[in-house]
N, C-alpha and C. Protein backbone atom coordinates (compact mmCIF):
# COMPACT_ATOMS: atom_id res chain seq x y z
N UNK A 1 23.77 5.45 -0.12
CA UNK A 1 23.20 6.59 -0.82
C UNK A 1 22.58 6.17 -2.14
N UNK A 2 22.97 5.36 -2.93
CA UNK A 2 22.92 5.26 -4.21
C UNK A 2 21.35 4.36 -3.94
N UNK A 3 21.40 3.16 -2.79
CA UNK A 3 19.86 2.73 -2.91
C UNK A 3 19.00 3.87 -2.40
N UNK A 4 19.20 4.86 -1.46
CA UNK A 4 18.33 5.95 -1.70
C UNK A 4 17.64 6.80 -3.16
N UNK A 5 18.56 6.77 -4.26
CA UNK A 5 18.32 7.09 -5.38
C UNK A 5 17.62 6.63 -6.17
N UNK A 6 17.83 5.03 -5.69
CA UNK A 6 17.14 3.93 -6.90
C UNK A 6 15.91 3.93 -6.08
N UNK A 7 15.68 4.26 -4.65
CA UNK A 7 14.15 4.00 -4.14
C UNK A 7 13.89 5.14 -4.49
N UNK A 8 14.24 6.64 -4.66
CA UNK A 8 13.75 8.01 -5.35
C UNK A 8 13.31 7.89 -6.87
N UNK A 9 14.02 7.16 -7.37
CA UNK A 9 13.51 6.70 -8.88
C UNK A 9 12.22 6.23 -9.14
N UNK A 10 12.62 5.29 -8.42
CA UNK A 10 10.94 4.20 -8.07
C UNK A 10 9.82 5.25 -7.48
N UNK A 11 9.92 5.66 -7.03
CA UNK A 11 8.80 6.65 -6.92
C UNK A 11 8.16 7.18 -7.16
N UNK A 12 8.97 7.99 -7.81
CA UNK A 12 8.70 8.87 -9.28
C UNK A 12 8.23 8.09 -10.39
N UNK A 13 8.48 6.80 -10.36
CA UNK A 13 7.74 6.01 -11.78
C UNK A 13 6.24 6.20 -10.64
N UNK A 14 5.58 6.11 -9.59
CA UNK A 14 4.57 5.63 -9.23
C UNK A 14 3.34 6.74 -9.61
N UNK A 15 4.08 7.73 -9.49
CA UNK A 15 2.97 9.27 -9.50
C UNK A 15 2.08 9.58 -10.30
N UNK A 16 2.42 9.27 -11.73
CA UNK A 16 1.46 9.19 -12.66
C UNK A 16 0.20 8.76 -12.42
N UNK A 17 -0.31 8.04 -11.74
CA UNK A 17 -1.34 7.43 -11.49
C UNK A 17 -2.19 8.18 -10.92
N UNK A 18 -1.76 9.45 -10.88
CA UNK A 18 -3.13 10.18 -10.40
C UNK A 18 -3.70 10.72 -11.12
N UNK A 19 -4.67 9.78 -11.94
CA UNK A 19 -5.29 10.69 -13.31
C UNK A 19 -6.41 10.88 -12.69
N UNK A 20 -7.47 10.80 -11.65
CA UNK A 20 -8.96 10.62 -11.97
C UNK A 20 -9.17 12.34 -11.48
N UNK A 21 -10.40 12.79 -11.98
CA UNK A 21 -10.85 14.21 -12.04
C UNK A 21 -11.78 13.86 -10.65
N UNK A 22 -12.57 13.35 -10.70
CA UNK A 22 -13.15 13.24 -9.04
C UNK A 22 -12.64 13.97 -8.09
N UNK A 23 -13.27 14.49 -7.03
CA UNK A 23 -12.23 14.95 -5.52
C UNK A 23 -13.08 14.39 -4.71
N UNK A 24 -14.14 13.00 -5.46
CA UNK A 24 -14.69 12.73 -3.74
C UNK A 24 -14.35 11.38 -3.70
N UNK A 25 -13.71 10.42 -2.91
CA UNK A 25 -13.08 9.13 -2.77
C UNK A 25 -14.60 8.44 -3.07
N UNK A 26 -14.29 7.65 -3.98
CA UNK A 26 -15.72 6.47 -4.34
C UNK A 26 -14.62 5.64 -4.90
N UNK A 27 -15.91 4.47 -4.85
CA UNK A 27 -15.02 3.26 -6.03
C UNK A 27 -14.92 3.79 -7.65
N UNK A 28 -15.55 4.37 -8.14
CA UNK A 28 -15.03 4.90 -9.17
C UNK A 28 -14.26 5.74 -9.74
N UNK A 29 -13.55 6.09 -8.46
CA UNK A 29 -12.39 6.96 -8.45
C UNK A 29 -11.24 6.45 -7.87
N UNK A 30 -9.82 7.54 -8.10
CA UNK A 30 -8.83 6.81 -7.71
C UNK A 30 -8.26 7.37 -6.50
N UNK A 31 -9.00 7.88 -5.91
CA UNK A 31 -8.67 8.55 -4.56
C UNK A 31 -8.79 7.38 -3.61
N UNK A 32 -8.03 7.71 -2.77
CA UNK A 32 -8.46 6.31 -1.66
C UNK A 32 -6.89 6.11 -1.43
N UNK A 33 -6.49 4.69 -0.62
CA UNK A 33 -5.29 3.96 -0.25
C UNK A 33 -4.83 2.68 -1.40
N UNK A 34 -3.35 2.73 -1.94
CA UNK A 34 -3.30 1.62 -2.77
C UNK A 34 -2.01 0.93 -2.11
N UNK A 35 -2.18 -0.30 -2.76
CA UNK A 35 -0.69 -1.12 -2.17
C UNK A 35 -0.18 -1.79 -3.37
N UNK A 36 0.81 -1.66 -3.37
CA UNK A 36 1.53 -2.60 -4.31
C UNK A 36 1.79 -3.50 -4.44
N UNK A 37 1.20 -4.52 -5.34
CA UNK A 37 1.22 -5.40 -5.34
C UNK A 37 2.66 -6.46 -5.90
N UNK A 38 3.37 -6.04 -6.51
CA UNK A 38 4.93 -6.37 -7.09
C UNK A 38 5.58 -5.75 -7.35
N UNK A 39 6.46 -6.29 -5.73
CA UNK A 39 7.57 -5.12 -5.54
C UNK A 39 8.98 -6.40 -5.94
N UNK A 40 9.20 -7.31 -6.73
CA UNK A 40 10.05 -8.23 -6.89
C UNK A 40 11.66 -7.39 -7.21
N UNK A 41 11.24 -5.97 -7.35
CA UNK A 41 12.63 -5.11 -7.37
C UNK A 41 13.30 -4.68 -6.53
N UNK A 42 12.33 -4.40 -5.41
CA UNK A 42 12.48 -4.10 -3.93
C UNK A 42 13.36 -5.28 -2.45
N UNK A 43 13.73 -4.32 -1.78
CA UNK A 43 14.32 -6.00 -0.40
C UNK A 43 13.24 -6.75 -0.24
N UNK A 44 13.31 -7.54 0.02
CA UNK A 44 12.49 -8.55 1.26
C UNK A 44 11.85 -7.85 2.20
N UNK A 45 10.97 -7.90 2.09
CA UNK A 45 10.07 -7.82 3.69
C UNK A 45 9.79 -5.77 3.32
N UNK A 46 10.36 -5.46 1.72
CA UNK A 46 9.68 -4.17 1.68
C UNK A 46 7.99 -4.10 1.16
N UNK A 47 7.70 -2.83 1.82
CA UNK A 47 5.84 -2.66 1.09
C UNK A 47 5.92 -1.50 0.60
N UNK A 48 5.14 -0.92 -0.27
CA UNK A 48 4.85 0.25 -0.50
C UNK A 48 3.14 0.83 -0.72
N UNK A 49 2.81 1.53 0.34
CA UNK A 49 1.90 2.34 -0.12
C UNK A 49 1.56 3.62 -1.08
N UNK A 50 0.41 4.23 -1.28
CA UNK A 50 0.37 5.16 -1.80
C UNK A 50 -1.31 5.73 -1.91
N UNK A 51 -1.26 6.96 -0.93
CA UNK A 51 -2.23 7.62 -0.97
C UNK A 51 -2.38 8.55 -1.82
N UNK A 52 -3.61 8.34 -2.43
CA UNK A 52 -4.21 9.90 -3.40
C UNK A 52 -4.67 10.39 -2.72
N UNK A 53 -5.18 12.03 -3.06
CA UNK A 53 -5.80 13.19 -1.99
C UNK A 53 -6.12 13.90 -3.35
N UNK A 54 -7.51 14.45 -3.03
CA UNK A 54 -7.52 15.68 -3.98
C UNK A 54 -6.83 17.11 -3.75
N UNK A 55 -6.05 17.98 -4.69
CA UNK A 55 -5.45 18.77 -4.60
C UNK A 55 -5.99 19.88 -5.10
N UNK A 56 -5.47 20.90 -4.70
CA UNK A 56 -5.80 22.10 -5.81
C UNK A 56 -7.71 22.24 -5.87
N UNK A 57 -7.34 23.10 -6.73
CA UNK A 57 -9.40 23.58 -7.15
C UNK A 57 -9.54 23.01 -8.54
N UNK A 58 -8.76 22.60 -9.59
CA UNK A 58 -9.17 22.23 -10.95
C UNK A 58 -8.64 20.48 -10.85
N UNK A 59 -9.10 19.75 -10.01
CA UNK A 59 -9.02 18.18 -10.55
C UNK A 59 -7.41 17.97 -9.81
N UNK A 60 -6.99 18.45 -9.30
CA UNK A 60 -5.32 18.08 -9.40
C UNK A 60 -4.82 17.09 -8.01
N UNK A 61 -3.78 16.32 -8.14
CA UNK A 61 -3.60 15.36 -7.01
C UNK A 61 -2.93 15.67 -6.08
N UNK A 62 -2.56 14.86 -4.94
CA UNK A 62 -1.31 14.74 -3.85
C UNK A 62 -1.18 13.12 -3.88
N UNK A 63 -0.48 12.84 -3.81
CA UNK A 63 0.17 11.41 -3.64
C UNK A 63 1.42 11.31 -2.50
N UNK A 64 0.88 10.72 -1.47
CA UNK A 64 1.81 10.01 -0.53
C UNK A 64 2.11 9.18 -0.78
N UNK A 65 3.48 8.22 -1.00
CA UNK A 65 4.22 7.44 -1.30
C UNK A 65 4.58 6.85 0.84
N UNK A 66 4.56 5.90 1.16
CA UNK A 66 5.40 5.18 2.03
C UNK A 66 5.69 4.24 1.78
N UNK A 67 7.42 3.96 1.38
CA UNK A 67 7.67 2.66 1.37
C UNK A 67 8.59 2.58 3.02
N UNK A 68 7.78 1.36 3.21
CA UNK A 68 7.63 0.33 4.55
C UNK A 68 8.89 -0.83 4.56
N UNK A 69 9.59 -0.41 4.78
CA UNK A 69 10.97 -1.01 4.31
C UNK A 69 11.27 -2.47 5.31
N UNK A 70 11.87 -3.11 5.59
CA UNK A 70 12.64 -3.77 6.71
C UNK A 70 13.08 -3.95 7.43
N UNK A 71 13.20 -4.55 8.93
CA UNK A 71 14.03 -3.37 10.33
C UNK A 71 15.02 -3.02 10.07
N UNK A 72 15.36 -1.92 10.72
CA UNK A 72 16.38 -1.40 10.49
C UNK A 72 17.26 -0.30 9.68
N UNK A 73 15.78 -0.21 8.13
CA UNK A 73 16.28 0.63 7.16
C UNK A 73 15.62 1.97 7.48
N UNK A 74 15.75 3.08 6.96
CA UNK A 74 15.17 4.32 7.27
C UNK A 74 13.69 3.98 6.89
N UNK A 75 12.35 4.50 7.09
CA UNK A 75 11.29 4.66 6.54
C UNK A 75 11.66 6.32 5.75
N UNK A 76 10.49 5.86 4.39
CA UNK A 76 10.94 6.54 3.51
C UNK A 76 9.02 7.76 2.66
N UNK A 77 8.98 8.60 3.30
CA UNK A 77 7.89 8.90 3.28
C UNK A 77 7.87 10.22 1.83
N UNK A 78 7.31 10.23 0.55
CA UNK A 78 7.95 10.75 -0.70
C UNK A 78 6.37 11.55 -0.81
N UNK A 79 6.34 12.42 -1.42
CA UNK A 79 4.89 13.46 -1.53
C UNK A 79 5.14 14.42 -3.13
N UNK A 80 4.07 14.62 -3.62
CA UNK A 80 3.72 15.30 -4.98
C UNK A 80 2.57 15.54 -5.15
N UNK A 81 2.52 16.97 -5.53
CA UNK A 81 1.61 17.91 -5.54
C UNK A 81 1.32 18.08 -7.01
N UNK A 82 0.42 17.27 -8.29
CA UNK A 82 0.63 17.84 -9.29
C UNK A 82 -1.05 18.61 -9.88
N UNK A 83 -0.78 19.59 -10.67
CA UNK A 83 -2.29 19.75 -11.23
C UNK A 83 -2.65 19.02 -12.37
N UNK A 84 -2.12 17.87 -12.34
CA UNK A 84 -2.54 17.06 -13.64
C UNK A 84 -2.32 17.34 -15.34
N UNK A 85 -2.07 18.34 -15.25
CA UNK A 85 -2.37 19.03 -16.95
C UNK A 85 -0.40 18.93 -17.21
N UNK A 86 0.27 18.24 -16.91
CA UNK A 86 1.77 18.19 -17.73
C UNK A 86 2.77 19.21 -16.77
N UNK A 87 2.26 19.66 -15.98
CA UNK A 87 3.90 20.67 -15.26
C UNK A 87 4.36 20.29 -14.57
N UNK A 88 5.77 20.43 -14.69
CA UNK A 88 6.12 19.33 -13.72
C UNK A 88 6.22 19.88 -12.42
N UNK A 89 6.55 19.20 -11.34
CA UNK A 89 5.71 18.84 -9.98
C UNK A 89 7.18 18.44 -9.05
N UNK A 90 7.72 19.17 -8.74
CA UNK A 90 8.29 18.22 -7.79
C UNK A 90 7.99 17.28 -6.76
N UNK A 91 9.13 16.46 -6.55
CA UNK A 91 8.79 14.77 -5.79
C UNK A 91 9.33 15.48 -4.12
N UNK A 92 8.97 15.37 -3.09
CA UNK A 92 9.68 15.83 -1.82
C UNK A 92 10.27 14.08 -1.04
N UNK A 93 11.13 14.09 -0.43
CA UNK A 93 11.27 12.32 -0.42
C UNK A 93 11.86 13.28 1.50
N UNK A 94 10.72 12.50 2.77
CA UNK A 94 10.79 13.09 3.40
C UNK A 94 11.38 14.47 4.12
N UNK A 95 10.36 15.20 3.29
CA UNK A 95 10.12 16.35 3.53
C UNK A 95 11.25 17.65 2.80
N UNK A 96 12.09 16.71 1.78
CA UNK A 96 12.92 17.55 1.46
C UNK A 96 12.87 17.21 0.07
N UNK A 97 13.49 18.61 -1.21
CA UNK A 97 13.64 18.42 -2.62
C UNK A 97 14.18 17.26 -2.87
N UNK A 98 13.83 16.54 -3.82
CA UNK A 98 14.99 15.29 -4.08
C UNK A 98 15.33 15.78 -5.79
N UNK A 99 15.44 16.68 -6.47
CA UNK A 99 16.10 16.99 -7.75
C UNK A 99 15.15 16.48 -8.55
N UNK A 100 13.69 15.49 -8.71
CA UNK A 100 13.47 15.10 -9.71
C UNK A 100 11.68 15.54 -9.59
N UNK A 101 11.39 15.26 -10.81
CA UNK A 101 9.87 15.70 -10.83
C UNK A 101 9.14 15.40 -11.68
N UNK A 102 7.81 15.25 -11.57
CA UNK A 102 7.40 14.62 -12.67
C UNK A 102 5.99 15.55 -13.44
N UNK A 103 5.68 15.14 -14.74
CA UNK A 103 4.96 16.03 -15.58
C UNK A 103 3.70 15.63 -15.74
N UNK A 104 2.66 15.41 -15.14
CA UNK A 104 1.51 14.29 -14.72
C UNK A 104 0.48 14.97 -15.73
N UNK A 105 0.23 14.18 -16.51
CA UNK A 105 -0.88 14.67 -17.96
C UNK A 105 -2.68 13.70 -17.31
N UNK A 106 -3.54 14.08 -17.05
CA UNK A 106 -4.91 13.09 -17.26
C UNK A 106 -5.19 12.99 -18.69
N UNK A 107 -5.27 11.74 -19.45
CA UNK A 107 -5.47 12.01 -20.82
C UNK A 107 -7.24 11.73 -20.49
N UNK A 108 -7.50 10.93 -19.79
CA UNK A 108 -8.95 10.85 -19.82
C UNK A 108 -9.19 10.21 -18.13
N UNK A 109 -10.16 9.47 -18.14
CA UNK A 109 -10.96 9.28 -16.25
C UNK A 109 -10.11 8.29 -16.25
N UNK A 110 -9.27 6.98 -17.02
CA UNK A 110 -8.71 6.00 -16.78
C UNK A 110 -7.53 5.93 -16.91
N UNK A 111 -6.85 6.94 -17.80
CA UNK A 111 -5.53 6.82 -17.98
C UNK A 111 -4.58 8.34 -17.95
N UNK A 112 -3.31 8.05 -17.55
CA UNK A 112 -2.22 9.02 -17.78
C UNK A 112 -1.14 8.87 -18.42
N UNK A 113 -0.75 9.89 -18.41
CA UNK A 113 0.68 9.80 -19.18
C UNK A 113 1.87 10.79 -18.12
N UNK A 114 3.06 10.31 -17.79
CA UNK A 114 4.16 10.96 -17.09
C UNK A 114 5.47 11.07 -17.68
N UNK A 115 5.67 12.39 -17.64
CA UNK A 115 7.49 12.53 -17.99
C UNK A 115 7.93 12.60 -16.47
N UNK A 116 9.15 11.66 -16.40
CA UNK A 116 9.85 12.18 -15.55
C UNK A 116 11.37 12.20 -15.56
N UNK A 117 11.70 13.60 -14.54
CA UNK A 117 13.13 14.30 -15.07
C UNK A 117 13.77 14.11 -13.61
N UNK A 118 15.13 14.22 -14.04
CA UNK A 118 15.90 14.35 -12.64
C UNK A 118 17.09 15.63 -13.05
N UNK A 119 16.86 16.80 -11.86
CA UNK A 119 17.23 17.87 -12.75
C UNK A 119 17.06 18.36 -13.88
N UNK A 120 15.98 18.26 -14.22
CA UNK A 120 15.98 18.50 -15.36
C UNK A 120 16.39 17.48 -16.41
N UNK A 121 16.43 16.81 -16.69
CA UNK A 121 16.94 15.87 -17.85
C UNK A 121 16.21 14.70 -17.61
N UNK A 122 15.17 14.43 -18.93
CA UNK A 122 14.45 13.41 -19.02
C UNK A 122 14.86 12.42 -18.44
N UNK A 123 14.17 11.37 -17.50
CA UNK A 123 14.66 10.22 -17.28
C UNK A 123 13.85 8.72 -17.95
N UNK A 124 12.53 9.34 -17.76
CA UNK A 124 11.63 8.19 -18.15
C UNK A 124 10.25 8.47 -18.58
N UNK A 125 9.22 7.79 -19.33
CA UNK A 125 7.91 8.20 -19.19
C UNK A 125 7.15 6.69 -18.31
N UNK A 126 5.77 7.11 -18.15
CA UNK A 126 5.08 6.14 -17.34
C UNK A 126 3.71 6.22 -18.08
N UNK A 127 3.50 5.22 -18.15
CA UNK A 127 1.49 4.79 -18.69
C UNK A 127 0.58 4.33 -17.61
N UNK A 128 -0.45 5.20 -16.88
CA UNK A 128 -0.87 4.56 -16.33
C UNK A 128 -2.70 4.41 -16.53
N UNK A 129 -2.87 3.31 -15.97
CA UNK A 129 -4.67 2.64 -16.83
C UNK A 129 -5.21 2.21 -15.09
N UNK A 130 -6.48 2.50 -15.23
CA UNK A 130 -6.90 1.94 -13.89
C UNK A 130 -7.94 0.91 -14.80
N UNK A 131 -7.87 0.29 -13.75
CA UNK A 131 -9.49 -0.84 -14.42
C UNK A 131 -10.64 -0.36 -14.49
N UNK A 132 -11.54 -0.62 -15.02
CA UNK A 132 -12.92 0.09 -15.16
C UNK A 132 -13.68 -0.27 -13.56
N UNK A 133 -13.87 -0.98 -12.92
CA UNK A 133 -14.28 -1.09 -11.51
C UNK A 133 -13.06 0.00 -10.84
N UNK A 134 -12.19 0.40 -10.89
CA UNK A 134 -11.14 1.54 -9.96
C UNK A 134 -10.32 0.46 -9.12
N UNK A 135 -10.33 -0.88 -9.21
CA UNK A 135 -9.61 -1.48 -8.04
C UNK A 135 -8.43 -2.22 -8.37
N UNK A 136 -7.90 -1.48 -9.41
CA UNK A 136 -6.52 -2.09 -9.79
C UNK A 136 -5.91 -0.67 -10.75
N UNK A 137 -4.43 -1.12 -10.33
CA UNK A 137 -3.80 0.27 -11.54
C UNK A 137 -2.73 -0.39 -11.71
N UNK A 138 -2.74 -0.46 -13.29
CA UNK A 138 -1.20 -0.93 -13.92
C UNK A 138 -0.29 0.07 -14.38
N UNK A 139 0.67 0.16 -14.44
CA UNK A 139 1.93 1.32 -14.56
C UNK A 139 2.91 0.44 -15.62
N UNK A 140 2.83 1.35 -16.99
CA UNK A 140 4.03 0.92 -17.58
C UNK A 140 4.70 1.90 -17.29
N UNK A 141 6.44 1.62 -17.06
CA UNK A 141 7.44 2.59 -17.15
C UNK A 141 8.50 1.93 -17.99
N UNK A 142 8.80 3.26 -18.17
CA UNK A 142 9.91 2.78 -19.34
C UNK A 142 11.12 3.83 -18.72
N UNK A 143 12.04 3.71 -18.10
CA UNK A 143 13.46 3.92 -17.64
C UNK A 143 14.32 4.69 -18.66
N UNK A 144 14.97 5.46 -19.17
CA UNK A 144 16.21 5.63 -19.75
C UNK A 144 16.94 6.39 -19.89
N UNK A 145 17.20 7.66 -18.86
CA UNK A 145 17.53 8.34 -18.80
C UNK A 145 18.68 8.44 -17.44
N UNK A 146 18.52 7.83 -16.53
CA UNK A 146 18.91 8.32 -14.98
C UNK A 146 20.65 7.81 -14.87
N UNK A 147 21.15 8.60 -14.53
CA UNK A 147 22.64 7.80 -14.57
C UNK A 147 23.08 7.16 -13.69
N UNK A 148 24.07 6.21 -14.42
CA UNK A 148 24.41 5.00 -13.51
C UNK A 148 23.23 3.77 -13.72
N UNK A 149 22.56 3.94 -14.46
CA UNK A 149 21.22 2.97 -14.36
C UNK A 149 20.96 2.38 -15.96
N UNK A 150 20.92 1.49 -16.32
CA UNK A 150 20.46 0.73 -17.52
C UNK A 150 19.28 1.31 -17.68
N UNK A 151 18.59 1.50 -18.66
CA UNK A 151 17.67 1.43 -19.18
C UNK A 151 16.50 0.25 -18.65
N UNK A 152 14.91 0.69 -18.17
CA UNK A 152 14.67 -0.32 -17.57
C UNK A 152 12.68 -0.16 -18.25
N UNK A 153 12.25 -1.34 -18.14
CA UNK A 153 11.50 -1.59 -18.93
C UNK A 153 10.83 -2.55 -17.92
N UNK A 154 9.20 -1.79 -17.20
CA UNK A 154 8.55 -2.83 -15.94
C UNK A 154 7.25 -2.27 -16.04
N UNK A 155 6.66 -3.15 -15.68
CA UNK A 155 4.98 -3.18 -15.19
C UNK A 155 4.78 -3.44 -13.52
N UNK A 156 4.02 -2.20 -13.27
CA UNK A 156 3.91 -2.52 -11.74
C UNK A 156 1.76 -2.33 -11.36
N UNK A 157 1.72 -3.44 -10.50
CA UNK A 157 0.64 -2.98 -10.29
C UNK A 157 0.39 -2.88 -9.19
N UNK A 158 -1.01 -1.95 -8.77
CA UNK A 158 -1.24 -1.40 -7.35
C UNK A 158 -2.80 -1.91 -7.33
N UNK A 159 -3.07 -2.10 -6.45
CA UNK A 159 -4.59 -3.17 -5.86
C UNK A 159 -4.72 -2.24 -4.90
N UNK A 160 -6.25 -1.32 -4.52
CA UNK A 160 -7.19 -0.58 -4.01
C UNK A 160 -6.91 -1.25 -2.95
N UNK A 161 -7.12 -0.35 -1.54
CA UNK A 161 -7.02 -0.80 -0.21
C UNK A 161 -8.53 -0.67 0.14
């Protein structure tokens, strides 16, 4: 149960990244398929994807999360619906509430900013920057809230499919 939590965590750091105002998939946008490129936190032989979708009528995202795990482990399919402007959003982690959610701000076409809570109670924020070509996205997160969990401090990046 508890690595179910820590892969629900991880998730929720990923969401932020849906800053771009676009709703039509181009390279200058961040709509499209991404993969992650360093998952050194993750098992062996795990992947994670993550699809953007345009949402809503004012700019707002969907993000499919699949992490592609190892034989044998459950596949783990996580979804968020946010309108971009800070409310928070719940995370669904196949097909059901998972308690946490996140507050997805566009500060501009390249970058965001994310609170995210579990129940309610801050857990972490996230920075996220796409490259000026759209084919890379770096994610700072910063961890410190979630219990049972240290305080955690990572850069993750995701490379355009």
């Amino acid at each position: 149960m508890k690595s179910y939590r820590v892969i629900g965590i991880a998730l929720v750091i990923f969401a932020f990244c849906l800053i771009q105002a676009s709703s039509l998939p181009a390279a200058d946008s961040a709509i499209g398929m991404w993969v992650r490129k360093d998952i050194t936190t993750m098992r062996p032989g795990t992947a994670i994807t993550m699809q953007i979708e345009a949402w809503g009528m004012k700019g707002g995202r969907k993000l499919t999360y699949e992490v592609i795990a190892p034989k044998g482990m459950q596949r783990i399919i996580s979804t968020i619906e946010s309108p971009m402007d800070g409310t928070d959003a719940p995370l669904m982690m196949n097909g059901r509430p998972t308690g946490q959610t996140m507050g997805i701000k566009r500060v501009d076409d390249h970058h965001s900013i994310t609170t995210l809570k579990m129940n309610g109670k801050q857990i972490g924020i996230s920075r996220g920057t796409f490259s000026a070509d759209f084919n890379t996205l770096t994610i700072e997160d910063e961890m410190y809230g979630a219990e049972g969990m240290e305080p955690v401090k990572q850069t993750e990046i995701w490379i355009r499919r």
